[in-house]
N, C-alpha and C. Protein backbone atom coordinates (compact mmCIF):
# COMPACT_ATOMS: atom_id res chain seq x y z
N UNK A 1 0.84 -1.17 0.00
CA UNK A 1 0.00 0.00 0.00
C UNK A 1 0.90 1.24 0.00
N UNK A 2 1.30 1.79 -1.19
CA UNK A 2 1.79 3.04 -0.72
C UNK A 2 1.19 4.67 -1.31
N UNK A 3 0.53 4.90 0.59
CA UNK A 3 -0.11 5.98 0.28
C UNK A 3 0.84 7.03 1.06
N UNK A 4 0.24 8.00 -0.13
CA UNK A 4 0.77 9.55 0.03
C UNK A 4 0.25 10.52 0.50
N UNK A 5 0.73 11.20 1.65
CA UNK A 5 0.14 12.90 1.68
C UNK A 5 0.38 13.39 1.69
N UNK A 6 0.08 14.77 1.66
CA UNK A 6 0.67 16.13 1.51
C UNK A 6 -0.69 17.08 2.37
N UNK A 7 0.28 18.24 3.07
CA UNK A 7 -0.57 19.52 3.70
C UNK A 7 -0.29 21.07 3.01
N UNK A 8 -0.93 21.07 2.74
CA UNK A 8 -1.27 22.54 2.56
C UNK A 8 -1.97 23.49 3.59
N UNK A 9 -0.80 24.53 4.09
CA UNK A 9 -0.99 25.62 4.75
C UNK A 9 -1.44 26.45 4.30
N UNK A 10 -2.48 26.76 5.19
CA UNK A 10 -3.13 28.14 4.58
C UNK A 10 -2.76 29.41 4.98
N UNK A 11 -2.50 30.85 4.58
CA UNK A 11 -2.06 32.01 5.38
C UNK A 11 -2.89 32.11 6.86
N UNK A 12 -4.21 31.56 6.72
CA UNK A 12 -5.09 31.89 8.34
C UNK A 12 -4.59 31.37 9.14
N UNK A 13 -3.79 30.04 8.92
CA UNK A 13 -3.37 29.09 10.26
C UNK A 13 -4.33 27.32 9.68
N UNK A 14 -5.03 27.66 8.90
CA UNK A 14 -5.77 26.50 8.27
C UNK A 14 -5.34 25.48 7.85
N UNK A 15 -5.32 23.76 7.20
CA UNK A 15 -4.39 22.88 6.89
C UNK A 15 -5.36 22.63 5.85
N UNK A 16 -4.74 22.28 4.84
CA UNK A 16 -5.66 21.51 3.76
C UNK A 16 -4.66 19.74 3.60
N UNK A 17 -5.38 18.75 3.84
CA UNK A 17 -4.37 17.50 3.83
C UNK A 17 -5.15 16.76 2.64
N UNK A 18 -4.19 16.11 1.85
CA UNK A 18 -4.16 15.65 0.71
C UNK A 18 -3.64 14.08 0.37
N UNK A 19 -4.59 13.38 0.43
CA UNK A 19 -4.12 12.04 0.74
C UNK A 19 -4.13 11.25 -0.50
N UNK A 20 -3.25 10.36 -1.12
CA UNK A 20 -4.02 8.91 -2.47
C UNK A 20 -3.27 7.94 -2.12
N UNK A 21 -4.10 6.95 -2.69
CA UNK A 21 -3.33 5.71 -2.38
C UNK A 21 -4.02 5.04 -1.27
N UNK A 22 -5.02 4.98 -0.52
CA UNK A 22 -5.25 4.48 0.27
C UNK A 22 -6.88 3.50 -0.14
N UNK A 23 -7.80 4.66 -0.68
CA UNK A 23 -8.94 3.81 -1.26
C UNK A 23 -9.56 4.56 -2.30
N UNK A 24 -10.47 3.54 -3.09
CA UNK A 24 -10.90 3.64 -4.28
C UNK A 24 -9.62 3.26 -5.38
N UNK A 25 -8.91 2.31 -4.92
CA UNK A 25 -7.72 1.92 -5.77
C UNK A 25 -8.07 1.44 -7.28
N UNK A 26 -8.87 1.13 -7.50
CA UNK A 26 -9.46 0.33 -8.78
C UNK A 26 -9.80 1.77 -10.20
N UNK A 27 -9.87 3.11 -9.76
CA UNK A 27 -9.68 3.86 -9.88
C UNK A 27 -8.59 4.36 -10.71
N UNK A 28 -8.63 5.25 -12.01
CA UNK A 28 -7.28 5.97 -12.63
C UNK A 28 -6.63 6.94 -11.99
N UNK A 29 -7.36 7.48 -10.22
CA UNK A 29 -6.70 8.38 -9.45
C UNK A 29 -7.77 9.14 -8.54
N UNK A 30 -7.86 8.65 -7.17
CA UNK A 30 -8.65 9.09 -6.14
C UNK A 30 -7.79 9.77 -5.37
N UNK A 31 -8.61 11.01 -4.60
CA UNK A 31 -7.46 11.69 -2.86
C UNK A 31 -9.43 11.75 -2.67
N UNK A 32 -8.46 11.93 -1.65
CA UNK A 32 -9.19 11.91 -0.17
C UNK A 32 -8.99 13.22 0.44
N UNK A 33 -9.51 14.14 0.41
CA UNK A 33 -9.54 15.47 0.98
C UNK A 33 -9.95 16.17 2.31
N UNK A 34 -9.09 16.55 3.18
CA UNK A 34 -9.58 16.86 4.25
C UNK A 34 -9.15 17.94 4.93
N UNK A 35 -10.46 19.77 5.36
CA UNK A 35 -9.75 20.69 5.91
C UNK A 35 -10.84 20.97 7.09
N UNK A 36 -9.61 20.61 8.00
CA UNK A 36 -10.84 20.33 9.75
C UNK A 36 -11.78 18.88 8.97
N UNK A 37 -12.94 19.47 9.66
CA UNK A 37 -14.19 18.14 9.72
C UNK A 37 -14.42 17.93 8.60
N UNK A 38 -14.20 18.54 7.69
CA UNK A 38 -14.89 18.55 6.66
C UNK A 38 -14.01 17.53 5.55
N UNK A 39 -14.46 16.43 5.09
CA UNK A 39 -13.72 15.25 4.13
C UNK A 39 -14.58 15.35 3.14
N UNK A 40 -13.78 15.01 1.98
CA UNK A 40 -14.33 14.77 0.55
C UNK A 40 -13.51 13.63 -0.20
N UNK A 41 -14.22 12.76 -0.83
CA UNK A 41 -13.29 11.94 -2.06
C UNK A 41 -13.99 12.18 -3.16
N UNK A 42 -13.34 12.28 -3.63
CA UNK A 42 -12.52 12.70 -5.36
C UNK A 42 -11.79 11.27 -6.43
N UNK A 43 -12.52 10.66 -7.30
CA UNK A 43 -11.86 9.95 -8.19
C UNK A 43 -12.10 10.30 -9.53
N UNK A 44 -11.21 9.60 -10.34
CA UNK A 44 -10.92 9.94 -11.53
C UNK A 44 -11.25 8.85 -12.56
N UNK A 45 -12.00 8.51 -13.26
CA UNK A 45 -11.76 7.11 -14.32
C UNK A 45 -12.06 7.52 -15.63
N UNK A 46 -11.63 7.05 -16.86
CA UNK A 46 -11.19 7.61 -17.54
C UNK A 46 -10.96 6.38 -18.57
N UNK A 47 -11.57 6.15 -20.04
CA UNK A 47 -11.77 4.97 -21.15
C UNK A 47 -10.04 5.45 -21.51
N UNK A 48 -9.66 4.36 -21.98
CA UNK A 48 -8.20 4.63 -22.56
C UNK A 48 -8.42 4.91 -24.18
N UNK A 49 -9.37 4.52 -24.59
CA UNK A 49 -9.85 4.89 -26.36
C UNK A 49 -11.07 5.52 -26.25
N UNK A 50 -11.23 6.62 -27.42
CA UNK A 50 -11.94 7.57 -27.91
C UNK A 50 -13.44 6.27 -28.20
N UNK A 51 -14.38 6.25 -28.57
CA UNK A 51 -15.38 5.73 -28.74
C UNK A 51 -15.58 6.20 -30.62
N UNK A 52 -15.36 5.72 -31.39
CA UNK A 52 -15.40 5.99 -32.78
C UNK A 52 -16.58 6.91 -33.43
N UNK A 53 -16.10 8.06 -33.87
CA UNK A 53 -17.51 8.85 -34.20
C UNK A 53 -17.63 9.94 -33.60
N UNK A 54 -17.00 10.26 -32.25
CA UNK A 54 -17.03 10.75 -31.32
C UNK A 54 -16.61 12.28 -31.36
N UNK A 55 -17.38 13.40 -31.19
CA UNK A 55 -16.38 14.94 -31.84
C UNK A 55 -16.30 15.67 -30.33
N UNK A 56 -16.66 15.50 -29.50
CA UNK A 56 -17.08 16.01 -28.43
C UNK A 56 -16.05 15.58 -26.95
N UNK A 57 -16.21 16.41 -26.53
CA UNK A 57 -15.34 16.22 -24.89
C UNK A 57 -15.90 14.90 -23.99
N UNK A 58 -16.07 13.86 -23.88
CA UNK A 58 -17.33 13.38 -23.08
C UNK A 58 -16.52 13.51 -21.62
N UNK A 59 -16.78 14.43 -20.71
CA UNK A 59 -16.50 14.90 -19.63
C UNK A 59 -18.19 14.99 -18.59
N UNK A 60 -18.05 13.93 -17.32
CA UNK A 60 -18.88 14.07 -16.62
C UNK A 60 -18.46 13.91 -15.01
N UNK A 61 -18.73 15.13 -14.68
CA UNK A 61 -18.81 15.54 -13.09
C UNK A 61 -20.19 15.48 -12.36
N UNK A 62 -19.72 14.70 -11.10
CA UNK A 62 -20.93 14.50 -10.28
C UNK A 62 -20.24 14.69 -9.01
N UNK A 63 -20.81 15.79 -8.20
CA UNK A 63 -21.01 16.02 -6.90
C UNK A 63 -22.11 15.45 -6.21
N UNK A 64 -21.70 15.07 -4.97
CA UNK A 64 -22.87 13.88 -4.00
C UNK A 64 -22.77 14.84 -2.43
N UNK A 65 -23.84 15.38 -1.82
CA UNK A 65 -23.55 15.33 -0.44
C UNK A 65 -24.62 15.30 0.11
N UNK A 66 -23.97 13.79 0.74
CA UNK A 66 -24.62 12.61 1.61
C UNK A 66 -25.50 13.26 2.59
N UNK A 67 -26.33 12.83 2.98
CA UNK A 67 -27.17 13.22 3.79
C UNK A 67 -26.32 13.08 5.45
N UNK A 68 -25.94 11.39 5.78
CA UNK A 68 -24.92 11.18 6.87
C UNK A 68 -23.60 11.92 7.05
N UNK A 69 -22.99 13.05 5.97
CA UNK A 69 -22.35 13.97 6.36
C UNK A 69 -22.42 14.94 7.22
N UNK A 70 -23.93 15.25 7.27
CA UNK A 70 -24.20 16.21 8.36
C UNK A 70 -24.60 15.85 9.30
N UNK A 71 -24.50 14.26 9.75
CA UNK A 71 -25.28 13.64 10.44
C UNK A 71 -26.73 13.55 10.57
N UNK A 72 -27.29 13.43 9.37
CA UNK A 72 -28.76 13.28 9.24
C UNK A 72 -28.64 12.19 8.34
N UNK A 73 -30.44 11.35 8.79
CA UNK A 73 -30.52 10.40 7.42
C UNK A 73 -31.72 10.55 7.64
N UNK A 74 -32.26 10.55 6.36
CA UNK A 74 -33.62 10.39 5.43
C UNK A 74 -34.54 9.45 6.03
N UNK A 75 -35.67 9.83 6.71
CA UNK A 75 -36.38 9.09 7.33
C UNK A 75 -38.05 9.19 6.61
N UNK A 76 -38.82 8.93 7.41
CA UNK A 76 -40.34 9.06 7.36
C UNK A 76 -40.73 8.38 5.29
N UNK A 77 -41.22 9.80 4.65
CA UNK A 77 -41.78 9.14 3.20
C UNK A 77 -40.71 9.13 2.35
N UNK A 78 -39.28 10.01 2.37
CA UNK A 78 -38.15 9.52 1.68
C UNK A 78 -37.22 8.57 2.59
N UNK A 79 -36.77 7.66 1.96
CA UNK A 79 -35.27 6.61 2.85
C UNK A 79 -34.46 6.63 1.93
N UNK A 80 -34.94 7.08 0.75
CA UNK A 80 -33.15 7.13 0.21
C UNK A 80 -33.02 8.69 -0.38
N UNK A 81 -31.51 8.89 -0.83
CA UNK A 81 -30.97 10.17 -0.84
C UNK A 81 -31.70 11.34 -1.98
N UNK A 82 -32.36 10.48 -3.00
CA UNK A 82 -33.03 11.15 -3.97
C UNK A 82 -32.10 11.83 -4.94
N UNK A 83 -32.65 12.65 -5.75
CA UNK A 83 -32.47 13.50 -6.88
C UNK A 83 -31.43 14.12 -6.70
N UNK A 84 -30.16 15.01 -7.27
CA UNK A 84 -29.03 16.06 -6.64
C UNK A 84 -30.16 17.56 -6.79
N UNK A 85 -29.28 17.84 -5.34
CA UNK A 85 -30.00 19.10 -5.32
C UNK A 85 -29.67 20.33 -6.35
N UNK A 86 -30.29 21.52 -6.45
CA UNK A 86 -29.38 22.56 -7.04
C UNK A 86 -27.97 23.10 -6.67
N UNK A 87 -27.81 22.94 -5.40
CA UNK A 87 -26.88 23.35 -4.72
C UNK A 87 -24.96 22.39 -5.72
N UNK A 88 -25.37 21.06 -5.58
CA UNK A 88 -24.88 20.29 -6.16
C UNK A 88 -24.70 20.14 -7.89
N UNK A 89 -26.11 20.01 -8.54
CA UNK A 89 -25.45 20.54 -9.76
C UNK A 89 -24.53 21.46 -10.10
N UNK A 90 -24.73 22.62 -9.36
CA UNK A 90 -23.80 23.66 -9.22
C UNK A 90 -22.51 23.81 -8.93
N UNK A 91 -22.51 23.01 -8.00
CA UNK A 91 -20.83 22.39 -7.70
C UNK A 91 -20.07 21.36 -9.01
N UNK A 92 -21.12 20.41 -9.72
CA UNK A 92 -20.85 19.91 -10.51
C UNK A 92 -20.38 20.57 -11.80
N UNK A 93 -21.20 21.23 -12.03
CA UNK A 93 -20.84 22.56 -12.85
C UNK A 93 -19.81 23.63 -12.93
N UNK A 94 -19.77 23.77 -11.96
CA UNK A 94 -18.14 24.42 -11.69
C UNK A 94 -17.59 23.45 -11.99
N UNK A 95 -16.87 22.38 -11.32
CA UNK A 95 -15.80 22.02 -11.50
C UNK A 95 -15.69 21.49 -12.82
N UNK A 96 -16.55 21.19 -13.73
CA UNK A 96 -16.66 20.83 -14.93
C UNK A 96 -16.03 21.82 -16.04
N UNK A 97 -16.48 23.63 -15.17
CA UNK A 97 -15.61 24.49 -15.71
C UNK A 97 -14.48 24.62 -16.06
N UNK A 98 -13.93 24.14 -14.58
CA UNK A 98 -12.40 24.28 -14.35
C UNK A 98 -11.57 22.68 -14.76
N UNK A 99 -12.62 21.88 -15.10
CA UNK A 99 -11.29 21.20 -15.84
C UNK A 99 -11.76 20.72 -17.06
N UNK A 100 -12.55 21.08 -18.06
CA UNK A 100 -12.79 21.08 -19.27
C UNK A 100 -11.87 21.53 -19.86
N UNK A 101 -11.07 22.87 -19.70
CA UNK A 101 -9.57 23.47 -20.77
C UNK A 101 -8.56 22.73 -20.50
N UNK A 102 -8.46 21.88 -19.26
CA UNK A 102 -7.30 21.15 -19.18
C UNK A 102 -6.98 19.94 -20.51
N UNK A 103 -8.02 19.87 -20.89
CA UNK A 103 -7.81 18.71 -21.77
C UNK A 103 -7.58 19.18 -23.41
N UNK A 104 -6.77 18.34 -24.23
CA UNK A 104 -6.34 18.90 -25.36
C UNK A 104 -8.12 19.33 -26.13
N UNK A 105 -7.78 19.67 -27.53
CA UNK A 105 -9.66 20.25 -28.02
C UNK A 105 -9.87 19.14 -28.87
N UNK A 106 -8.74 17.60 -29.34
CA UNK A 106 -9.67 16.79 -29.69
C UNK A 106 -9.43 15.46 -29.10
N UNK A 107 -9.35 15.61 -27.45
CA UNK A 107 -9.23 14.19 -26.93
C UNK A 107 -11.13 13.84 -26.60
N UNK A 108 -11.00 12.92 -26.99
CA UNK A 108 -12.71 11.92 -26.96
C UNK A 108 -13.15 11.15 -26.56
N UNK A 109 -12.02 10.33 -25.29
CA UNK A 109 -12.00 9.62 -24.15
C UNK A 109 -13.41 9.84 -23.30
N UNK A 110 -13.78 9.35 -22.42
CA UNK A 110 -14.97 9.73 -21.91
C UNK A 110 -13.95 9.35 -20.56
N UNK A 111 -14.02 10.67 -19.83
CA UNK A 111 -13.83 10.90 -18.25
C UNK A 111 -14.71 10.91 -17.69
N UNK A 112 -14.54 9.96 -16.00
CA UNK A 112 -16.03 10.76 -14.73
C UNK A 112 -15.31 10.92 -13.81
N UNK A 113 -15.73 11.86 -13.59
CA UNK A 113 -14.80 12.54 -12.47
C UNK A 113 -15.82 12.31 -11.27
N UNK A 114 -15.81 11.80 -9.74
CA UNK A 114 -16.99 11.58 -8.73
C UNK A 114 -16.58 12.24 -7.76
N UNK A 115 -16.73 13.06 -6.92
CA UNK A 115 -16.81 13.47 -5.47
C UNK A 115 -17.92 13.68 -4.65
N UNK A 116 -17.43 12.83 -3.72
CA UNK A 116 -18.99 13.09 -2.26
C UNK A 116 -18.61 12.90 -1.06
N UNK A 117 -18.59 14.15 -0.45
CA UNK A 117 -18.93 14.80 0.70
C UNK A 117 -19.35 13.48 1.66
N UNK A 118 -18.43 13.30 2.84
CA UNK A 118 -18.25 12.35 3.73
C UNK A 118 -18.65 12.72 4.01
N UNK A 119 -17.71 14.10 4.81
CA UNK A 119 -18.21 14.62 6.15
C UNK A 119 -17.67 16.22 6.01
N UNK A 120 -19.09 16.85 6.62
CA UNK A 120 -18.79 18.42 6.78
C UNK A 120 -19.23 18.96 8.03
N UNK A 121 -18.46 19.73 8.48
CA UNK A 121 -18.06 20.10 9.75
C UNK A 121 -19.06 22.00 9.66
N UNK A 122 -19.59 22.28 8.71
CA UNK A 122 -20.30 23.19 8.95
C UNK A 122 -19.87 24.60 8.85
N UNK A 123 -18.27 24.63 9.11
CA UNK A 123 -17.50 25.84 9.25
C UNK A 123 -17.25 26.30 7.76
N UNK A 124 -16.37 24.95 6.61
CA UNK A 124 -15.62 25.26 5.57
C UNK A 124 -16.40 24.56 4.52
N UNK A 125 -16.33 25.65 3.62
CA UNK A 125 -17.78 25.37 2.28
C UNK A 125 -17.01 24.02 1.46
N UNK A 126 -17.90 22.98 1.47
CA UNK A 126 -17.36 21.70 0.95
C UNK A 126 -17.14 21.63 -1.07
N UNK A 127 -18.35 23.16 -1.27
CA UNK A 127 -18.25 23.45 -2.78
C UNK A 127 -17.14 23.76 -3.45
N UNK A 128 -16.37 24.50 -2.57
CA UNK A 128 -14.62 25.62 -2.77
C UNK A 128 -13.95 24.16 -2.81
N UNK A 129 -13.43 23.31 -1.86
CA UNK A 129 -12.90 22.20 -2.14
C UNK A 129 -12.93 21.15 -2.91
N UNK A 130 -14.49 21.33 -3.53
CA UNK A 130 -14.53 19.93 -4.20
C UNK A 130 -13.90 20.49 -5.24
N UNK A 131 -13.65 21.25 -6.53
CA UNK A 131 -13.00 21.87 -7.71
C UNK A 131 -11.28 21.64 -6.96
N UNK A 132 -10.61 21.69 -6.01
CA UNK A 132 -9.51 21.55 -5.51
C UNK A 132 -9.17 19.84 -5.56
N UNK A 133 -10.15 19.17 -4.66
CA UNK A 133 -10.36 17.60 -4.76
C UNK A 133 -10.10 16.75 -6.18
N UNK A 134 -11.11 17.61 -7.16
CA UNK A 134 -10.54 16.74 -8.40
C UNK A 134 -9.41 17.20 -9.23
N UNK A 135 -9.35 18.13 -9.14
CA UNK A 135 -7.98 18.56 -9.81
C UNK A 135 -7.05 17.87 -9.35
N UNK A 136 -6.60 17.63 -8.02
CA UNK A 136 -5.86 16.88 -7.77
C UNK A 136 -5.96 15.30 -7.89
N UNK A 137 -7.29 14.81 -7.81
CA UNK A 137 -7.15 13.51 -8.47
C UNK A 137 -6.99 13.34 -9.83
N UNK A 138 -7.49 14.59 -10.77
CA UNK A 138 -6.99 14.33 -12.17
C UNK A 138 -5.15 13.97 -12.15
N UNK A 139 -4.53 15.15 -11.12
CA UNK A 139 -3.41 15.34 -10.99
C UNK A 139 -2.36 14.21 -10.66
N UNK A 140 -2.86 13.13 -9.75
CA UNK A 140 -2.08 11.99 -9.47
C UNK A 140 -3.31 10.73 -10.32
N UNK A 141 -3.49 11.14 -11.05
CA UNK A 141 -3.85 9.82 -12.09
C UNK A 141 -3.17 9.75 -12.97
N UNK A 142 -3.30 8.54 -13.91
CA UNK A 142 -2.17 7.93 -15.15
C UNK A 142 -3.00 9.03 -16.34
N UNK A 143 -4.33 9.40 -16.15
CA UNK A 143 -4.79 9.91 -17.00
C UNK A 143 -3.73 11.20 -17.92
N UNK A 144 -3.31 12.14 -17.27
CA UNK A 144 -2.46 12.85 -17.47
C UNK A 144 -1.33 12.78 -18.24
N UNK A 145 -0.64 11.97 -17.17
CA UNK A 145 0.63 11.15 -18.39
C UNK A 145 0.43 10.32 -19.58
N UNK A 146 -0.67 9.80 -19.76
CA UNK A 146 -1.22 9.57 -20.93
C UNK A 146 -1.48 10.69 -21.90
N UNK A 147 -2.04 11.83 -21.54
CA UNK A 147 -2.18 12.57 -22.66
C UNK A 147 -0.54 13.64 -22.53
N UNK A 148 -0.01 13.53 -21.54
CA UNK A 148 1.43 13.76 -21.89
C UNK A 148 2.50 13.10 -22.75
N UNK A 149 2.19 11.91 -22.64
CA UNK A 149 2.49 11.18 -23.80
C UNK A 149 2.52 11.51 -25.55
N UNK A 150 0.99 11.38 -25.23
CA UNK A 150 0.64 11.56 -26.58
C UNK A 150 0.24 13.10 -27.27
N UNK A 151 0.54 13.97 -26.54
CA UNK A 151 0.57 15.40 -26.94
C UNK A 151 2.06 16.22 -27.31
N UNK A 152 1.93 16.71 -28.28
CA UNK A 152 2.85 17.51 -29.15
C UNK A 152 2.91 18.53 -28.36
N UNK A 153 4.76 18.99 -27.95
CA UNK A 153 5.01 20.16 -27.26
C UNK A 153 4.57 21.31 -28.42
N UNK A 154 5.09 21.29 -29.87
CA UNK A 154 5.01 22.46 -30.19
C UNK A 154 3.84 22.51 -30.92
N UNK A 155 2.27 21.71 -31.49
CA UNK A 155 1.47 22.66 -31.54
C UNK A 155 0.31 22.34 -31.08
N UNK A 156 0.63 21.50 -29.99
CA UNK A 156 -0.48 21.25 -28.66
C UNK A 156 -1.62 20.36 -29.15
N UNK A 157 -1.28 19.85 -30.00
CA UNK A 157 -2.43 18.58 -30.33
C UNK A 157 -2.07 17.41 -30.25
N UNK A 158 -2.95 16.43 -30.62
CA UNK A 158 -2.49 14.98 -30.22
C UNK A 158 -2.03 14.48 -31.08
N UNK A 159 -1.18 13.65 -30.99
CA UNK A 159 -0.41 12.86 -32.29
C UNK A 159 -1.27 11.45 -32.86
């Protein structure tokens, strides 16, 4: 098992800790995110071939937060978690922002990127982190070095 972490200091006195390697191994690149109470995981998976035909980014982000994060669960006429809220598309949406340019303009792989909210502590907005969470699991996945591989330094397309 060799897992990694890393902290990030914040100027307030804050820690941001940055963990992979420990679970969701089956995965092209999971962390585990944690600042105070508040935990998030973040994975990465990712087709190694384009799907034939294909002109489009197929990039899909899904934000989840669990009901047992805040220590509540769904009782009485709902028992399970239901529909994503707005709050969550929204988060999904962002981060979909922020890593849609990362990728060359004709890779056709189909990425999913997943994060959901373990646990939140109420203080630190779990939305600001999750866009931090996957970046860094894009960041320690093979996904990357794969298209480092196969991308041209000088005119940025794929070979």
């Amino acid at each position: 098992m060799n897992v990694i972490t890393k902290t990030v200091s914040l100027p307030d006195g804050r820690t941001i800790s940055i963990e992979t390697g420990k679970v969701a191994k089956q995965t092209d690149g999971s962390v585990v995110l944690r600042m105070g109470n508040t935990v998030l995981l973040a994975t990465v998976c990712a087709a190694k071939d384009a799907v034939p035909g294909t002109d489009f980014m197929p990039l899909q982000v899904d934000y989840k937060e669990q009901y047992s994060a805040a220590g509540r669960f769904p009782g009485g006429f709902t028992k399970r978690e239901g529909k994503s809220g707005d709050n969550e598309i929204l988060t999904s949406r962002l981060v979909d922002r922020v890593l849609r340019p990362l990728f060359p303009s004709n890779y056709h792989a189909e990425v999913y990127v997943q994060i959901m909210l373990l646990s939140a502590d109420g203080v630190d907005q779990p939305d600001a982190l999750a866009g931090f969470a996957a970046s860094a699991a894009m960041a320690c996945s093979d996904l990357f070095l794969h298209l480092a591989i196969l991308l041209d330094d000088r005119s940025g397309e794929l070979n």
